[in-house]
PDB file of N, CA and C in Angstrom:
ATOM      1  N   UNK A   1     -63.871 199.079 207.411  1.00  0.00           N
ATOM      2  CA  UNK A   1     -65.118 199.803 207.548  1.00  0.00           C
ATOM      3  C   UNK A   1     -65.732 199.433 208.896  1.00  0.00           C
ATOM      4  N   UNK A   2     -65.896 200.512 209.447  1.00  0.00           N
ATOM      5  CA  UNK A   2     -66.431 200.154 210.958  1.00  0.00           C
ATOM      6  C   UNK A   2     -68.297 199.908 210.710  1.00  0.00           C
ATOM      7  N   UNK A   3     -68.905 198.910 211.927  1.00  0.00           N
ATOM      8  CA  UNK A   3     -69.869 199.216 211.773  1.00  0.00           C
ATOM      9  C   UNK A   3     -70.954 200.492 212.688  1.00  0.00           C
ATOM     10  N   UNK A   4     -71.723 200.824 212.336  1.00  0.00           N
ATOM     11  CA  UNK A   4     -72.543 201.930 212.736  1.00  0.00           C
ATOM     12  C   UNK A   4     -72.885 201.445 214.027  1.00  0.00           C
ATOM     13  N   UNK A   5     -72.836 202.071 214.973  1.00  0.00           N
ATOM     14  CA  UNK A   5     -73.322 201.948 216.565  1.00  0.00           C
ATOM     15  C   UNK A   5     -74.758 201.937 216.738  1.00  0.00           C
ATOM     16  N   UNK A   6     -75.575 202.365 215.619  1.00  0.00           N
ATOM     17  CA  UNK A   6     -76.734 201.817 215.590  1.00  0.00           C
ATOM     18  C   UNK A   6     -77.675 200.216 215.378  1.00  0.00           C
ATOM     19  N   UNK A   7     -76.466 200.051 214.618  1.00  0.00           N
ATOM     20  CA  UNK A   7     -76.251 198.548 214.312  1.00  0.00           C
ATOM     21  C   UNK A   7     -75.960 197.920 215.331  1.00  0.00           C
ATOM     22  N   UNK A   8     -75.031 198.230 215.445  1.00  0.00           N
ATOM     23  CA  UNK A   8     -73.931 197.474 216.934  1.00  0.00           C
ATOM     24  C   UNK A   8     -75.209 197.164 217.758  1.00  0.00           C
ATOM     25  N   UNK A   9     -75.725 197.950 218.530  1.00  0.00           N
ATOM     26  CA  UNK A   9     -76.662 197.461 219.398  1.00  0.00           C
ATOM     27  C   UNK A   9     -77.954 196.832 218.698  1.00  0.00           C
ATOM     28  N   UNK A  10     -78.112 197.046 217.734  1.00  0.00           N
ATOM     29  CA  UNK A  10     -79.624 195.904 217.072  1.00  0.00           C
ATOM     30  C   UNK A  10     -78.899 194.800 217.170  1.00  0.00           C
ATOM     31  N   UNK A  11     -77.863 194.304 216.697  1.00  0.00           N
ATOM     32  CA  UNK A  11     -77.338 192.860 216.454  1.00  0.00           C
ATOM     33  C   UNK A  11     -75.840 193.041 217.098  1.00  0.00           C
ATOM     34  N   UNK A  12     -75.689 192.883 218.076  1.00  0.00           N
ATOM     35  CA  UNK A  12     -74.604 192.934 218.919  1.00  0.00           C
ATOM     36  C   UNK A  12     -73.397 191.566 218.558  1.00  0.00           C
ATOM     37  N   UNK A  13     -74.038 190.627 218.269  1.00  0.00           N
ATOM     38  CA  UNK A  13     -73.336 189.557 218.237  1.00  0.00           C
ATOM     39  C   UNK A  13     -72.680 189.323 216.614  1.00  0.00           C
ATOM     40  N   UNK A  14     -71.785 189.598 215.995  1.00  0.00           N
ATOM     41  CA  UNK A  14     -71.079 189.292 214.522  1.00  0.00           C
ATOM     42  C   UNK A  14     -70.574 188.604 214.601  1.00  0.00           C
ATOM     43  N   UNK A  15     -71.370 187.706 213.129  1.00  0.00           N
ATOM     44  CA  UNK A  15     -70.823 186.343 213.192  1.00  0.00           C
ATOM     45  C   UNK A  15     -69.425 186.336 212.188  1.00  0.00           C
ATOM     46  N   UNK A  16     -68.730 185.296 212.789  1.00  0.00           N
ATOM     47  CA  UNK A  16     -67.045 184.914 212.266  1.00  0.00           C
ATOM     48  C   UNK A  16     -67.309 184.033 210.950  1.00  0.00           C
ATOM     49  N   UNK A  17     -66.539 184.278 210.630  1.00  0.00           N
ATOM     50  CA  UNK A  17     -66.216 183.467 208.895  1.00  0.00           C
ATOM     51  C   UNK A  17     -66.397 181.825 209.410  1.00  0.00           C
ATOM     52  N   UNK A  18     -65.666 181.142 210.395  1.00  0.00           N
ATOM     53  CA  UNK A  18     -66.097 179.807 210.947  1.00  0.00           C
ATOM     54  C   UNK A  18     -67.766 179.822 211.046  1.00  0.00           C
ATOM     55  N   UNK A  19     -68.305 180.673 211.917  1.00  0.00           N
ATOM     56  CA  UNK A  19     -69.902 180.542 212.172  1.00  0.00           C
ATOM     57  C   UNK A  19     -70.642 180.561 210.841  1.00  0.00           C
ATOM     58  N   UNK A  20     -70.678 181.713 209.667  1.00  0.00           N
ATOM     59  CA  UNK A  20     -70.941 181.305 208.386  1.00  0.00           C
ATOM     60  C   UNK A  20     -70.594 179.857 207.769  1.00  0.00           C
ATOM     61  N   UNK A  21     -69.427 179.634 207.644  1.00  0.00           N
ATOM     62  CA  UNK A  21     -69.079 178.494 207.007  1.00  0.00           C
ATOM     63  C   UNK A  21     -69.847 177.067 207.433  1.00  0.00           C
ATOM     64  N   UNK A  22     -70.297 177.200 208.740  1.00  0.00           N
ATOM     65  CA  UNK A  22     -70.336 175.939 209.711  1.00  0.00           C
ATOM     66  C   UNK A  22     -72.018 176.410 209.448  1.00  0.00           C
ATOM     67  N   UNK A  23     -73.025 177.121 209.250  1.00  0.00           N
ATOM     68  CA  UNK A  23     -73.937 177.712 209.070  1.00  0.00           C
ATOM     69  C   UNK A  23     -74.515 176.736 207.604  1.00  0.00           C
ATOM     70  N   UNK A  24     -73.955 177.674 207.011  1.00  0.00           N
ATOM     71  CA  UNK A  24     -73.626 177.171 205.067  1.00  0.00           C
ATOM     72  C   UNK A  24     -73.870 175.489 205.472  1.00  0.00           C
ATOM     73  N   UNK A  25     -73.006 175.255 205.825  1.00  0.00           N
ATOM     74  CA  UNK A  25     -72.615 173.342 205.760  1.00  0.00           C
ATOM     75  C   UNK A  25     -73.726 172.811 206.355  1.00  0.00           C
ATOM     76  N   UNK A  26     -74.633 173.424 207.381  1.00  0.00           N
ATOM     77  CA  UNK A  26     -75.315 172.657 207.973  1.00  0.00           C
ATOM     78  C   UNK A  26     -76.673 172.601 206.950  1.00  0.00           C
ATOM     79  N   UNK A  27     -76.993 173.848 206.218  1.00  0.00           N
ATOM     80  CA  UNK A  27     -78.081 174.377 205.184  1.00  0.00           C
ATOM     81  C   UNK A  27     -78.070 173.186 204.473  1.00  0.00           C
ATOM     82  N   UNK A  28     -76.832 172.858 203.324  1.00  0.00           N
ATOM     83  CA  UNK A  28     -76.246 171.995 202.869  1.00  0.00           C
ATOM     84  C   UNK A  28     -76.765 170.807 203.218  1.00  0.00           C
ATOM     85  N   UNK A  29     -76.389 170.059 204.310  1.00  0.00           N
ATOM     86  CA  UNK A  29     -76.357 168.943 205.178  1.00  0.00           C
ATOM     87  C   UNK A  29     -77.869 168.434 204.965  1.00  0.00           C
ATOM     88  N   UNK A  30     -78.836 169.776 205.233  1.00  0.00           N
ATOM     89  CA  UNK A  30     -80.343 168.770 205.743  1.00  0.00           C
ATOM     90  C   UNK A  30     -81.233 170.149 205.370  1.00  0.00           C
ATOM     91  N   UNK A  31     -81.700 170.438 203.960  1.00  0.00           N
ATOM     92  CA  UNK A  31     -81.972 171.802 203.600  1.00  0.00           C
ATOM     93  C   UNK A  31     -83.512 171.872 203.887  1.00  0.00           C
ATOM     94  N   UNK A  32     -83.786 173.244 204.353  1.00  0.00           N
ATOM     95  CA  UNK A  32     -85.282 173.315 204.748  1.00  0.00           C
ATOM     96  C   UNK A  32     -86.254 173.549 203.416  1.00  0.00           C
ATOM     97  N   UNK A  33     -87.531 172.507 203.681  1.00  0.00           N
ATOM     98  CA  UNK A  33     -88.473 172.285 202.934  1.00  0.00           C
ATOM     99  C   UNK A  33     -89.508 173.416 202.575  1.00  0.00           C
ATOM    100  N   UNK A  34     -89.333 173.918 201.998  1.00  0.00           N
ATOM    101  CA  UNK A  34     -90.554 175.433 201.912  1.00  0.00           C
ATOM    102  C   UNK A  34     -91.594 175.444 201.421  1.00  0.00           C
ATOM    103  N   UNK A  35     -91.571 174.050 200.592  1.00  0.00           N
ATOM    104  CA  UNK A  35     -93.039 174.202 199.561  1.00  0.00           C
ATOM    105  C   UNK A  35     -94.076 173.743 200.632  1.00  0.00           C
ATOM    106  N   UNK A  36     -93.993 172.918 201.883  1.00  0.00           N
ATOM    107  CA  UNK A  36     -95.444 173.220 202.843  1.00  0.00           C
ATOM    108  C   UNK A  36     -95.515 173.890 203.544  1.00  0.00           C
ATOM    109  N   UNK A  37     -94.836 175.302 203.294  1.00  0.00           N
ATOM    110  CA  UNK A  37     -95.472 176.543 203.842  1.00  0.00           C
ATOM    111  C   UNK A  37     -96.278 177.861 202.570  1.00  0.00           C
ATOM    112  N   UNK A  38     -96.188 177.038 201.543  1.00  0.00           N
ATOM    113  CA  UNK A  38     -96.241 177.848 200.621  1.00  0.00           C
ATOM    114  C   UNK A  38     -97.877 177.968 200.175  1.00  0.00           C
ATOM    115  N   UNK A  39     -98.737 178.817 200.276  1.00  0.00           N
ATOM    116  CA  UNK A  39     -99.915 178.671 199.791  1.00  0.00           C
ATOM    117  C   UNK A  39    -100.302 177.826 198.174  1.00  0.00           C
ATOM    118  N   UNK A  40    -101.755 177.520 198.291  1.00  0.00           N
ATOM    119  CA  UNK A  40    -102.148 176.997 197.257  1.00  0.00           C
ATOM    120  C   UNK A  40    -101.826 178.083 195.764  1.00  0.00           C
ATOM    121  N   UNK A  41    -101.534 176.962 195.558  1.00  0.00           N
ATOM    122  CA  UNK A  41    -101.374 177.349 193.635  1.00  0.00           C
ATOM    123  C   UNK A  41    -102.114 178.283 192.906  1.00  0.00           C
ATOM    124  N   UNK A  42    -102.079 179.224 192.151  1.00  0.00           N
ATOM    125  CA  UNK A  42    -103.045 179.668 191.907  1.00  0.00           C
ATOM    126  C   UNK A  42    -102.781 179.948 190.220  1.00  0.00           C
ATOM    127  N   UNK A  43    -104.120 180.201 189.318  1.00  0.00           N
ATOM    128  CA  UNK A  43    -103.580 179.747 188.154  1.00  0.00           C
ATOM    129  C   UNK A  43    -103.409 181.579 187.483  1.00  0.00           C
ATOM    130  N   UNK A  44    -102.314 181.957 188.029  1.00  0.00           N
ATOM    131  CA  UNK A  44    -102.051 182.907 187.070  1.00  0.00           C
ATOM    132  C   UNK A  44    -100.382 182.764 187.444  1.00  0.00           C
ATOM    133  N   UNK A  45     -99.700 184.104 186.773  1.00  0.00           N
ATOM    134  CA  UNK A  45     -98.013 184.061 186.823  1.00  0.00           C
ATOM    135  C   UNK A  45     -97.758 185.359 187.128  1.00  0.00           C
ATOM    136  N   UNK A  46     -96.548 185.169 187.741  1.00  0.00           N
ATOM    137  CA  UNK A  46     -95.864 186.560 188.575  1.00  0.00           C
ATOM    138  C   UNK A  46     -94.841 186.523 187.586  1.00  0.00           C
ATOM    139  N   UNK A  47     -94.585 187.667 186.525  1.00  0.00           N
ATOM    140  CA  UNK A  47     -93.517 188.010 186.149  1.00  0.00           C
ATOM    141  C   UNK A  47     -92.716 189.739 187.056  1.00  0.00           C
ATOM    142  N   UNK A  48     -91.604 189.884 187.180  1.00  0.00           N
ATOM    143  CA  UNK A  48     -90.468 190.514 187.632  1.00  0.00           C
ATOM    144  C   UNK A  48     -89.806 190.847 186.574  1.00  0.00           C
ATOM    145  N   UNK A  49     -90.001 192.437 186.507  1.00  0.00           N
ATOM    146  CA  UNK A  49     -88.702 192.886 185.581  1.00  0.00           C
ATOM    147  C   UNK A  49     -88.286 194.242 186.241  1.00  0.00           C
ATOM    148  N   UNK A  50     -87.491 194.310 185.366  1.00  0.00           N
ATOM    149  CA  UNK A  50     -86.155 195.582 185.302  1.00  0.00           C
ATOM    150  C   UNK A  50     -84.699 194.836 185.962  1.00  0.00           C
ATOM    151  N   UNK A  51     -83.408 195.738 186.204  1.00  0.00           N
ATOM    152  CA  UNK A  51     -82.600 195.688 186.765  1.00  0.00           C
ATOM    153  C   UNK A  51     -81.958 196.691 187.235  1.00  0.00           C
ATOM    154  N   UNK A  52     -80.852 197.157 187.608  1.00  0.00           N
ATOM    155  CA  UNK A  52     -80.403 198.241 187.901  1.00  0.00           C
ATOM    156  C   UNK A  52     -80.587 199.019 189.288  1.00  0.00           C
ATOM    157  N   UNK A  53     -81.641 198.232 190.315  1.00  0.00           N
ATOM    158  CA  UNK A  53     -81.782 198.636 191.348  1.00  0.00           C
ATOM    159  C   UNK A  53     -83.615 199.474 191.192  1.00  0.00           C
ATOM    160  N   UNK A  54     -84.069 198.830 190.264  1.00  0.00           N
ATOM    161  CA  UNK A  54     -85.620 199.355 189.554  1.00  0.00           C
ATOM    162  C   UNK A  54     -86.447 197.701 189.886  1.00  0.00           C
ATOM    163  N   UNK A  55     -87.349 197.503 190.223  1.00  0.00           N
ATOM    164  CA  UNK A  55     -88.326 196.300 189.088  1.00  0.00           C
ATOM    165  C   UNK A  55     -89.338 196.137 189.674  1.00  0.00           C
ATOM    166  N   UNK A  56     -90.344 195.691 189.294  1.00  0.00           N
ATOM    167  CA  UNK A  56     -92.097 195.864 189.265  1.00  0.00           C
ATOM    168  C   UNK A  56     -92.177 194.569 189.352  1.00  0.00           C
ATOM    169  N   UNK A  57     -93.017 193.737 190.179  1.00  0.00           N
ATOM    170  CA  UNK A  57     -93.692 192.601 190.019  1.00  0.00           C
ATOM    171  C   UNK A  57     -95.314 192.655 189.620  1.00  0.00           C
ATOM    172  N   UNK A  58     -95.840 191.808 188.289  1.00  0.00           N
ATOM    173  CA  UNK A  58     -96.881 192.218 187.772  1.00  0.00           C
ATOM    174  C   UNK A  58     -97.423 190.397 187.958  1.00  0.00           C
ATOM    175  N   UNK A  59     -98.807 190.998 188.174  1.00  0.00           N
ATOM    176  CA  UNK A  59     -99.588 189.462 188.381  1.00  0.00           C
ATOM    177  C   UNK A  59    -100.267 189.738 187.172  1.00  0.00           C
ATOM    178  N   UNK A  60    -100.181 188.549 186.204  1.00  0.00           N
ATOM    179  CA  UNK A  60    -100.836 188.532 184.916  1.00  0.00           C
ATOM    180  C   UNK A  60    -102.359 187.550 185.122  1.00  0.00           C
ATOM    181  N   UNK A  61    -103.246 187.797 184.750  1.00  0.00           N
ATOM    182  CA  UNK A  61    -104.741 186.661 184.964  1.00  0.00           C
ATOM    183  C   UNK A  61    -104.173 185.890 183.810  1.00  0.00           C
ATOM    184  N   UNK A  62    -105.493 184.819 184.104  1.00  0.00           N
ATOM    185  CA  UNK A  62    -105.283 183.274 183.718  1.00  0.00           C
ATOM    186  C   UNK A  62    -105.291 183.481 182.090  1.00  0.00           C
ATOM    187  N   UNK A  63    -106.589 184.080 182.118  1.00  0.00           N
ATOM    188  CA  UNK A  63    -106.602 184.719 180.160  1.00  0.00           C
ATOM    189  C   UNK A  63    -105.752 185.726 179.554  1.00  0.00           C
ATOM    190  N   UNK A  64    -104.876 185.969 180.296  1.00  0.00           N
ATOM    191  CA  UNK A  64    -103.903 186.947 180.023  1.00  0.00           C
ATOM    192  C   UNK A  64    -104.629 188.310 179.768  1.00  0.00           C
ATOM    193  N   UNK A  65    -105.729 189.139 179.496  1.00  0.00           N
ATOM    194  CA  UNK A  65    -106.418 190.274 179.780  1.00  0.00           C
ATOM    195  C   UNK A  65    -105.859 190.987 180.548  1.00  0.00           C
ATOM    196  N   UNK A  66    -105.615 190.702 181.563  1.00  0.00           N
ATOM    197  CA  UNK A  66    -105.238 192.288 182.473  1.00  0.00           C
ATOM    198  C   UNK A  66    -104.141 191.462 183.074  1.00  0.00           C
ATOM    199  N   UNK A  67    -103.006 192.532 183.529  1.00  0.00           N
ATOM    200  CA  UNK A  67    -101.790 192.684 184.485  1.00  0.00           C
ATOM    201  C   UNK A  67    -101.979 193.792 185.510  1.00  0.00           C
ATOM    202  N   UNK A  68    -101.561 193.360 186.524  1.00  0.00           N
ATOM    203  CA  UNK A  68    -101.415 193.733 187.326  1.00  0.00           C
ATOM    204  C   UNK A  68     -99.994 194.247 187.818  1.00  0.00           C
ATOM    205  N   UNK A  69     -99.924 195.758 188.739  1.00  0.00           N
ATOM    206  CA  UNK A  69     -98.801 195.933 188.959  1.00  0.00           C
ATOM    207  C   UNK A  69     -99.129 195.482 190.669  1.00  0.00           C
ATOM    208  N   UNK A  70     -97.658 194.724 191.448  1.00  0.00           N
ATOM    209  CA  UNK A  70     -98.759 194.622 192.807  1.00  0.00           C
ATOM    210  C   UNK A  70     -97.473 194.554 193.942  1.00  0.00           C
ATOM    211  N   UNK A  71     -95.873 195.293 193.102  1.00  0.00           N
ATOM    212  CA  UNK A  71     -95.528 195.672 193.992  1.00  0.00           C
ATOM    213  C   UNK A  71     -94.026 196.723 193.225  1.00  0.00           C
ATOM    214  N   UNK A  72     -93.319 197.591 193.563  1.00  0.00           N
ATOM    215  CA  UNK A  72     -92.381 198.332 192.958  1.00  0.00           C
ATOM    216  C   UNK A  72     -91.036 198.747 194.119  1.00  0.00           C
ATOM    217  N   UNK A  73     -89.603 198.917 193.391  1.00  0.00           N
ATOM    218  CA  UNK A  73     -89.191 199.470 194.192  1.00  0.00           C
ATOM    219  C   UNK A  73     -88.113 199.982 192.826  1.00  0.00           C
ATOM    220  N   UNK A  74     -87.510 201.111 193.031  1.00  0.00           N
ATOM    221  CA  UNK A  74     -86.202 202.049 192.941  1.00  0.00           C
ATOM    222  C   UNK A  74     -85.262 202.485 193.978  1.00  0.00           C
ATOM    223  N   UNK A  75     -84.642 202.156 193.206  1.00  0.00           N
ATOM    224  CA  UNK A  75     -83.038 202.136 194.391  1.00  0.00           C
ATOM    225  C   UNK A  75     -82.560 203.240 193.772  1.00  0.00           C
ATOM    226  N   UNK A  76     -83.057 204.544 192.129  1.00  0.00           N
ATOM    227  CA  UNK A  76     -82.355 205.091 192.118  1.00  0.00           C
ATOM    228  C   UNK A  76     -82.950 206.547 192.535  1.00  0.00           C
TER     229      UNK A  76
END
């Protein structure tokens, strides 16, 4: 499968199965810390459903009363 020449020039450079692998190992090696970039806590819950190339993320409040829908996508 060739890639699209539109592509080609956004990211000119494709990386080799060595550059992944050696990539991977380094992730591995010394893995980056994310939770102090992560905002404060907040006291409600993000549930995610569907599958199939469908799913809704809904923010539920603390008393459980209302949900929220607060983001969607379909792939079909």
């Amino acid at each position: 499968m060739a890639v699209p020449e539109e592509a080609r020039r956004l990211c000119p450079h494709r990386w080799t199965v060595d550059e992944i692998k050696a990539a991977f190992e380094k992730v591995q090696d010394s893995p980056t810390d994310v939770a102090k970039s992560l905002p404060p806590k907040q006291s409600r819950r993000y549930i995610v459903v569907g599958g199939s190339g469908a799913f809704q993320t809904l923010i539920q409040e603390p008393d459980q009363s209302q949900s929220h829908v607060v983001s969607s996508f379909d792939n079909g």
